[in-house]
Protein backbone atom coordinates (compact mmCIF):
# COMPACT_ATOMS: atom_id res chain seq x y z
CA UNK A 1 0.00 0.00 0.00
CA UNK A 2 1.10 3.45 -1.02
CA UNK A 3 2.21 5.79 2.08
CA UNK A 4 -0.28 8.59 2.87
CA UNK A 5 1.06 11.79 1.70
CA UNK A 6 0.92 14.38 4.79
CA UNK A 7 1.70 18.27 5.67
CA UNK A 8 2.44 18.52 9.30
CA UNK A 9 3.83 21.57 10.49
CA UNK A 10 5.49 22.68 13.91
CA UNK A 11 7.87 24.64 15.13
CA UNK A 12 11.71 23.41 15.82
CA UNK A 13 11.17 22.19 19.12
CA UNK A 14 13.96 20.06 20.71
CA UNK A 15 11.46 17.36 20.87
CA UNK A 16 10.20 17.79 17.59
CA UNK A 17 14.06 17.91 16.11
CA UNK A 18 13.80 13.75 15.23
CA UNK A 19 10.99 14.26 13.13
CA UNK A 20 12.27 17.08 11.44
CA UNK A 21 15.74 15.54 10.50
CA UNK A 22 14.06 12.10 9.92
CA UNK A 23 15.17 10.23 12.45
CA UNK A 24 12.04 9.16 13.88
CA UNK A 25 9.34 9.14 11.16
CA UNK A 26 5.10 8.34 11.45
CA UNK A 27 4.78 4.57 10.15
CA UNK A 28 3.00 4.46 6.65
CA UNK A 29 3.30 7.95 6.41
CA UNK A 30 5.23 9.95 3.86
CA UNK A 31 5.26 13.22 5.80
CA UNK A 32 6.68 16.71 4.60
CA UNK A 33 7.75 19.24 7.83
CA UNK A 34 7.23 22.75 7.77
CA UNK A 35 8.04 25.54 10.20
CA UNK A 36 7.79 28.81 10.67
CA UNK A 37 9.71 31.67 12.81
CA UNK A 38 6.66 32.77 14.60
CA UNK A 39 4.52 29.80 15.79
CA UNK A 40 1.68 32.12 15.79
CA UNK A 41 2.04 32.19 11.70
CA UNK A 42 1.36 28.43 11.67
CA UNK A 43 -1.61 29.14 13.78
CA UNK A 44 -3.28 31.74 11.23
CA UNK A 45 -2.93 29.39 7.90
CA UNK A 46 -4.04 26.74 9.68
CA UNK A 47 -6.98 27.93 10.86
CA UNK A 48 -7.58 30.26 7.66
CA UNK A 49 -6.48 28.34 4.90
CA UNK A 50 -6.17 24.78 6.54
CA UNK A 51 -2.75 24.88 4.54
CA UNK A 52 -1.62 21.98 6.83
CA UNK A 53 -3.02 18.30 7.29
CA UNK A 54 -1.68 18.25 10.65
CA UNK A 55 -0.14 21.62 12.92
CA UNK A 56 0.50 22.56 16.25
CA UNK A 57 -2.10 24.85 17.37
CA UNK A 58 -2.43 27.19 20.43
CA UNK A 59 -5.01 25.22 22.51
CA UNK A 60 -7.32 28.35 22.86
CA UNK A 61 -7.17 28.93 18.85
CA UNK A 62 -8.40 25.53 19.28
CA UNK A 63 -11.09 25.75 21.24
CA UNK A 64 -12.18 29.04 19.65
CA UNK A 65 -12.68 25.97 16.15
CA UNK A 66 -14.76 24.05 17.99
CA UNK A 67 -17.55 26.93 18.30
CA UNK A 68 -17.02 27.14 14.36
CA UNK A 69 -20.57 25.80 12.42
CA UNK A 70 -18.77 22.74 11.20
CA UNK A 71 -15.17 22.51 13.14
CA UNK A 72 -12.89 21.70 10.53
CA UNK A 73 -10.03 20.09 13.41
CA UNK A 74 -10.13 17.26 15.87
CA UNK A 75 -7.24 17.29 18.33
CA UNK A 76 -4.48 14.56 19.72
CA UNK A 77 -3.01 14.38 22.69
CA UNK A 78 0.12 15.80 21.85
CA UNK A 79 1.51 18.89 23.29
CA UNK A 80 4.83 20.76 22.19
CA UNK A 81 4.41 23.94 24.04
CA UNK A 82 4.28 23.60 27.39
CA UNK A 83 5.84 26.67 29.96
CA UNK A 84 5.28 27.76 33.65
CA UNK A 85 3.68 31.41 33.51
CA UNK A 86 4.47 33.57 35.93
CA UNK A 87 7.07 34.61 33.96
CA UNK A 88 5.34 35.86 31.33
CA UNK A 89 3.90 39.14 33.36
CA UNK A 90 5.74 42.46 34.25
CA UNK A 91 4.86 45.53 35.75
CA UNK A 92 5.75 49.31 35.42
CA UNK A 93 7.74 50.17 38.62
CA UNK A 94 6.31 53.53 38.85
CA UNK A 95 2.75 51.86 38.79
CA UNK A 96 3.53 51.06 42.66
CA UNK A 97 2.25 47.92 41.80
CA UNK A 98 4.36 45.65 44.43
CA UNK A 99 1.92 42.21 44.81
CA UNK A 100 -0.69 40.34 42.58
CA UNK A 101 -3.76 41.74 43.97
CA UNK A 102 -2.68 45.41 43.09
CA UNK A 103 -3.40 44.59 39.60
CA UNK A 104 -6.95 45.42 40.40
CA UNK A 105 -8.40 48.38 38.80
CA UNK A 106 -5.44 48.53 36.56
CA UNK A 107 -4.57 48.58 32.89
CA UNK A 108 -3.30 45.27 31.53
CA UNK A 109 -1.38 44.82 27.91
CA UNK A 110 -1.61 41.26 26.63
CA UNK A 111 -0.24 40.24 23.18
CA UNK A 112 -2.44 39.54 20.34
CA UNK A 113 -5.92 38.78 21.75
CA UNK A 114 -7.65 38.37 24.81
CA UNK A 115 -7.32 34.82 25.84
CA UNK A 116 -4.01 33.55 24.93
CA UNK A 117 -2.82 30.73 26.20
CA UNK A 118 -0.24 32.20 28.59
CA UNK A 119 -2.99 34.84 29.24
CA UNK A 120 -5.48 32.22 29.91
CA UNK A 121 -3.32 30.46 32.36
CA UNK A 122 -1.86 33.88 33.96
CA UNK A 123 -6.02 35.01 34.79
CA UNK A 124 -6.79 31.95 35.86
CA UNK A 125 -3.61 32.32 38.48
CA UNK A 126 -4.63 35.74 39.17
CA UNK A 127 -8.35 34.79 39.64
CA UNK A 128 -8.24 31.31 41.66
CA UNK A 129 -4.67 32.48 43.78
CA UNK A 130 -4.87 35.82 44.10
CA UNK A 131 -8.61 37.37 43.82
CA UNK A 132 -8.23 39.46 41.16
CA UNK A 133 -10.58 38.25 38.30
CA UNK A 134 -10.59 39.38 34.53
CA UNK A 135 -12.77 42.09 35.11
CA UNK A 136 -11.20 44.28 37.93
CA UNK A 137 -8.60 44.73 34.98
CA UNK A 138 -9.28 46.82 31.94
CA UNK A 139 -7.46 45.19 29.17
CA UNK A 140 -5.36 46.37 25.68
CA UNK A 141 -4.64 44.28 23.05
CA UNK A 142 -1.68 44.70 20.70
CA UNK A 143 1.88 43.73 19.40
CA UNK A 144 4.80 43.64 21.91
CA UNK A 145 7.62 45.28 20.46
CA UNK A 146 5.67 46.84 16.87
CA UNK A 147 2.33 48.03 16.45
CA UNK A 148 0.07 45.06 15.63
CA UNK A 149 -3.83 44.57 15.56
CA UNK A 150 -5.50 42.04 17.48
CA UNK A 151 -5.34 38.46 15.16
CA UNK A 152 -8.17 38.18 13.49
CA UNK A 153 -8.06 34.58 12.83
CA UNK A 154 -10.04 33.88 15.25
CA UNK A 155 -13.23 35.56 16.55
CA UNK A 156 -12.60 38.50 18.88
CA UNK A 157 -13.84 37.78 21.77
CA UNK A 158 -14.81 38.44 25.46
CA UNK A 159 -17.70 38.98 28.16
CA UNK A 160 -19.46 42.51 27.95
CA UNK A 161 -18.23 42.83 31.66
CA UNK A 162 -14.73 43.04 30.98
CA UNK A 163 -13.30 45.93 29.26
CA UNK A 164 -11.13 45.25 26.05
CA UNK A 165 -9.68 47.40 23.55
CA UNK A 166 -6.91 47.18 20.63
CA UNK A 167 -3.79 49.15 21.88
CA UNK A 168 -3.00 52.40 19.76
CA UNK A 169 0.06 51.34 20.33
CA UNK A 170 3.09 48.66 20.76
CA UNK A 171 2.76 47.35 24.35
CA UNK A 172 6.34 47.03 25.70
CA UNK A 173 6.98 50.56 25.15
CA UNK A 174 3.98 51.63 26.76
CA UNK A 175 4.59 49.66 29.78
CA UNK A 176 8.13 51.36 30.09
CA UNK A 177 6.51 54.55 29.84
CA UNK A 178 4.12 54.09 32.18
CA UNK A 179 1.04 54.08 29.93
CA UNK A 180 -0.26 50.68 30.66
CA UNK A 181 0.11 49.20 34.32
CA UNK A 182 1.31 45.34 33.58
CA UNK A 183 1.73 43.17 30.47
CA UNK A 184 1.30 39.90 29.97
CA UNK A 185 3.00 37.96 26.96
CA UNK A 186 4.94 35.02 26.08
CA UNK A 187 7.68 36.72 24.76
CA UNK A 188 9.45 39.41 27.38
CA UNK A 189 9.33 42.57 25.72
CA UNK A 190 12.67 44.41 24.53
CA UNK A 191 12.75 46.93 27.54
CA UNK A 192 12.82 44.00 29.51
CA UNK A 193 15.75 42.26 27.38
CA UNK A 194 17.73 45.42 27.81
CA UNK A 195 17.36 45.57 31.64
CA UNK A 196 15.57 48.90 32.09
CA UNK A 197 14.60 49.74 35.68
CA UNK A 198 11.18 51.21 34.36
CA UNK A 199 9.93 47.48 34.01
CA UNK A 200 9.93 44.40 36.96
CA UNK A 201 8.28 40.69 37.20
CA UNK A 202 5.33 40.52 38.97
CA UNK A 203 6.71 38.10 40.79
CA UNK A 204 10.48 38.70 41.51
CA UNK A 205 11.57 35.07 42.87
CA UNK A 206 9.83 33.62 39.44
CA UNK A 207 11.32 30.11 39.55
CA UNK A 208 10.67 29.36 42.77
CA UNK A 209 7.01 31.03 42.83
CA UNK A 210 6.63 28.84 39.89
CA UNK A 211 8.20 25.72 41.61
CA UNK A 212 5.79 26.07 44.97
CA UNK A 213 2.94 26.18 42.46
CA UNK A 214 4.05 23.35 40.76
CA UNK A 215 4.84 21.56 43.86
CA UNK A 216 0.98 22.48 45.24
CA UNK A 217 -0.64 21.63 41.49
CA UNK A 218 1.18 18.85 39.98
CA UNK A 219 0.37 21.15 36.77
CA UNK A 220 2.77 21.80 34.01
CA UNK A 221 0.88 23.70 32.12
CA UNK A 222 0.01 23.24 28.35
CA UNK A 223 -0.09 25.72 25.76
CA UNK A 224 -0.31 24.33 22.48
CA UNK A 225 -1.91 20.75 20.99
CA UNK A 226 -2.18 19.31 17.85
CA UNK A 227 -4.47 19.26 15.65
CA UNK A 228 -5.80 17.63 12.14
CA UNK A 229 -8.35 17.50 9.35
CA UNK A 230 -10.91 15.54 10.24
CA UNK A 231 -11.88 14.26 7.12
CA UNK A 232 -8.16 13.33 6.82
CA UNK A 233 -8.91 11.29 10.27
CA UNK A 234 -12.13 9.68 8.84
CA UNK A 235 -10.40 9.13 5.72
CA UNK A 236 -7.60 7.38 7.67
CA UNK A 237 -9.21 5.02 9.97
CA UNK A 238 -5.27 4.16 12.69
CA UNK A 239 -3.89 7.26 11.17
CA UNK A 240 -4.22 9.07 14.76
CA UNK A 241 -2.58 6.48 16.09
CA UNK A 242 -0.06 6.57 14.48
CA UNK A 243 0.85 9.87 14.53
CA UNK A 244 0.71 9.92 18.26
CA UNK A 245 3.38 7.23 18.33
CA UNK A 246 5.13 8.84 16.17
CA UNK A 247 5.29 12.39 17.85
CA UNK A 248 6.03 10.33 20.96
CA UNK A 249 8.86 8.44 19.64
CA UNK A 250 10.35 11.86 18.51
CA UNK A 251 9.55 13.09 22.32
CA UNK A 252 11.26 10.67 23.60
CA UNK A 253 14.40 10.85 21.57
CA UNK A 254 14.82 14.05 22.58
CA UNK A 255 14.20 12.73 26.65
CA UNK A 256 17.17 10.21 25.83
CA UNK A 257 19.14 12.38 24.27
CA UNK A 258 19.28 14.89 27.14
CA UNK A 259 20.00 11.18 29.64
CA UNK A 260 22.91 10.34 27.47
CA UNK A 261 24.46 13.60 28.12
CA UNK A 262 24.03 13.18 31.44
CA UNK A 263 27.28 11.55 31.74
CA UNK A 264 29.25 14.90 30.14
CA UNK A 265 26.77 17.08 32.40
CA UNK A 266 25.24 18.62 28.94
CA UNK A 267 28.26 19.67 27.63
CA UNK A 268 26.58 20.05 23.67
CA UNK A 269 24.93 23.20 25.27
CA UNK A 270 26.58 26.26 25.36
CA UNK A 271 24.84 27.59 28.64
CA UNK A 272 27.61 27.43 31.51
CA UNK A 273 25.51 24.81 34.77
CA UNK A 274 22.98 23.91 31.75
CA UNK A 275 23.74 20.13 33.36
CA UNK A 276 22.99 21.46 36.97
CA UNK A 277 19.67 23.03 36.01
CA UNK A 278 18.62 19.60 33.90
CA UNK A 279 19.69 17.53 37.39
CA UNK A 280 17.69 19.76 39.46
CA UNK A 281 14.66 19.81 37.44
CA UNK A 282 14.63 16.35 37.08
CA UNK A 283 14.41 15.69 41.21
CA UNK A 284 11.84 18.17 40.81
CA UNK A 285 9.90 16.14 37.91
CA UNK A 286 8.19 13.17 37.99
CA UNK A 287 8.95 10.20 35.54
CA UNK A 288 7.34 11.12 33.03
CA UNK A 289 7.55 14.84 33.56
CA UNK A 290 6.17 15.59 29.54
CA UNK A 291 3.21 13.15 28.63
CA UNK A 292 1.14 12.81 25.61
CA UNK A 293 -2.11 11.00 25.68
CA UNK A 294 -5.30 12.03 27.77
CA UNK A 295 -4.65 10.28 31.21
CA UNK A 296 -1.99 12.36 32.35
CA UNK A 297 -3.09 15.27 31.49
CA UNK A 298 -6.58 15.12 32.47
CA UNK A 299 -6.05 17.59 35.62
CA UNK A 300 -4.03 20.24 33.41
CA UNK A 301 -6.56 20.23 30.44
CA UNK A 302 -9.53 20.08 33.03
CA UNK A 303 -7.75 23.24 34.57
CA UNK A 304 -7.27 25.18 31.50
CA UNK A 305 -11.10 24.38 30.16
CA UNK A 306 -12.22 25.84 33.56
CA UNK A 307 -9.83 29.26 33.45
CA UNK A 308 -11.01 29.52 29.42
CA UNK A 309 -15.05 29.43 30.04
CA UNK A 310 -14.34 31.11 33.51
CA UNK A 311 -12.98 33.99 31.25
CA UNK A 312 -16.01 34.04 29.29
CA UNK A 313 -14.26 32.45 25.89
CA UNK A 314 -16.78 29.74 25.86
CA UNK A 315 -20.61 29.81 26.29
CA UNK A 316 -20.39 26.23 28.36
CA UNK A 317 -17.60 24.38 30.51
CA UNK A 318 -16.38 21.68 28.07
CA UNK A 319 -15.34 18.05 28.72
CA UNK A 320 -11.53 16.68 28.07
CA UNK A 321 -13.46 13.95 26.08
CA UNK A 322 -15.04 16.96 23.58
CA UNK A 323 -10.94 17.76 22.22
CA UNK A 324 -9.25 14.65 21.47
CA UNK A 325 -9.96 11.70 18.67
CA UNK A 326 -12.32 9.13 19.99
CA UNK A 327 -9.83 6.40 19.28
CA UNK A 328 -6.88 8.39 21.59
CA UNK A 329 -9.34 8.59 24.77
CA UNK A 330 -7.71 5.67 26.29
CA UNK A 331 -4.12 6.54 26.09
């Protein structure tokens, strides 16, 4: 039989690298890769132009498809982007804005549209930890370092209660300036790369804020899946299968590879106690500190679907069972 003939585009990740170089390929599959610098570009022509059979896609651009009249994507249970967030907020330091619940009241830059899926994570945090829910906030919407508009790849939305606008601006240098209280993104913003003293973390201590939290949740949490055509799926009766074993096998290349340098304490990397950091996250890890599949990451998912229709991005609470391919519910 003939391989199937696939698009699947992702970004570089280091756990993605075996697929790209062909290392690790998906069984019966003859698959091109494609990339992009900004993830977020993968994001927009998949979800305008379906240019891919299979991409990574930002789980809230996600779950924005499934409101669609006929959702053109189903979802595995595969997740490249995953990143603790309370690094991705800072604060103007002459906002006086010294703990979490002085964000109340105050104006809040986030990058691209309300509802990301650091932004997502960071109000649930806000909301659930620290009291202050989406709309004590008034919110702006924009590009970090270069004017941008909102995407519109996806609808615009949020709840009439919360006020939103498009900044008239870049948001990095109008949180420098003092223009805009906080910002949240996933990128830091260049005033922040270049050290000035006009800009702090909401939380100083981030790693080990983000380490107690970790330590109290058991939640790493996720930002992007991955998603198909779903008429490729029905098309393809196994074909989800076997692209979750593939994606895992490439996963887990890159887990070995990082085990076999163990014994040279990471000495590929050019980042001086790179080795140290690895050991110490590890003892902070469990086993199998990265999964794919549904079972361990029911709590995570079931968090994030709470935070998202919390935030009023969804007219009902959805189930973990509602994302995935029928036939991947049991991994």
């Amino acid at each position: 039989m003939a391989p199937i003939t696939l698009s699947v585009a992702s970004a570089r990740y280091d756990h993605m690298r075996a697929l790209f170089d062909g290392t690790v390929t998906f069984d019966g599959v003859d698959a091109t890769l494609h990339s992009a610098d900004l993830v977020s570009d993968i994001f927009d022509r998949m979800v305008r132009e379906q240019a891919f059979d299979v991409a990574e896609l930002g789980l809230t651009f996600y779950l924005r498809t499934l409101d669609l009249p006929d959702p053109p994507f189903v979802a595995l249970p595969v997740f490249p982007a995953r990143h603790f967030r309370h690094s991705a907020i800072w604060v103007s330091t002459a906002s006086g804005i010294e703990k979490p619940q002085d964000l109340a009241g105050r104006t809040v830059g986030e990058f691209a549209v309300y509802g990301t899926d650091p932004g997502v994570w960071l109000k649930g945090i806000l909301a659930e930890e620290h009291g202050v829910t989406p709309d004590r906030c008034r919110w702006v919407v924009g590009g970090v370092d270069a004017p941008m508009p909102p995407f519109d790849f996806v609808p615009f939305r949020h709840p009439s209660a919360v006020d939103v606008s498009a900044a008239d601006g870049p948001l990095g240098p109008m949180l420098e300036a003092g223009e805009i209280d906080a910002l949240i993104s996933a990128h830091p913003p260049r005033c922040v790369l270049d050290g000035s003293p006009r800009v702090a973390p909401l939380f100083p201590d981030t790693a080990r804020v983000e380490q107690d939290w970790y330590a109290r949740t058991g939640i790493l949490p996720i930002m992007h899946t991955v998603v198909a055509r779903r008429e490729l799926l029905d098309e393809h009766p196994g074909l989800a299968r076997t692209l979750l074993d593939g994606f895992t096998a490439s996963r887990d290349a890159a887990i070995a590879h990082y085990e076999f340098r163990r014994e040279t304490q990471q000495i590929d990397v050019m980042v001086p106690w790179f080795g140290d950091l690895y050991e110490r996250a590890r003892a902070l890890m469990p086993a199998e500190w990265w999964p794919y599949g549904v079972t361990g990451n029911r709590a995570t998912l079931e968090a994030f679907l709470r935070h998202f229709h919390d935030q009023g991005l969804s007219d009902r609470l959805r189930g973990v069972e509602e994302l995935f391919v029928p036939e991947l519910l049991d991994t």
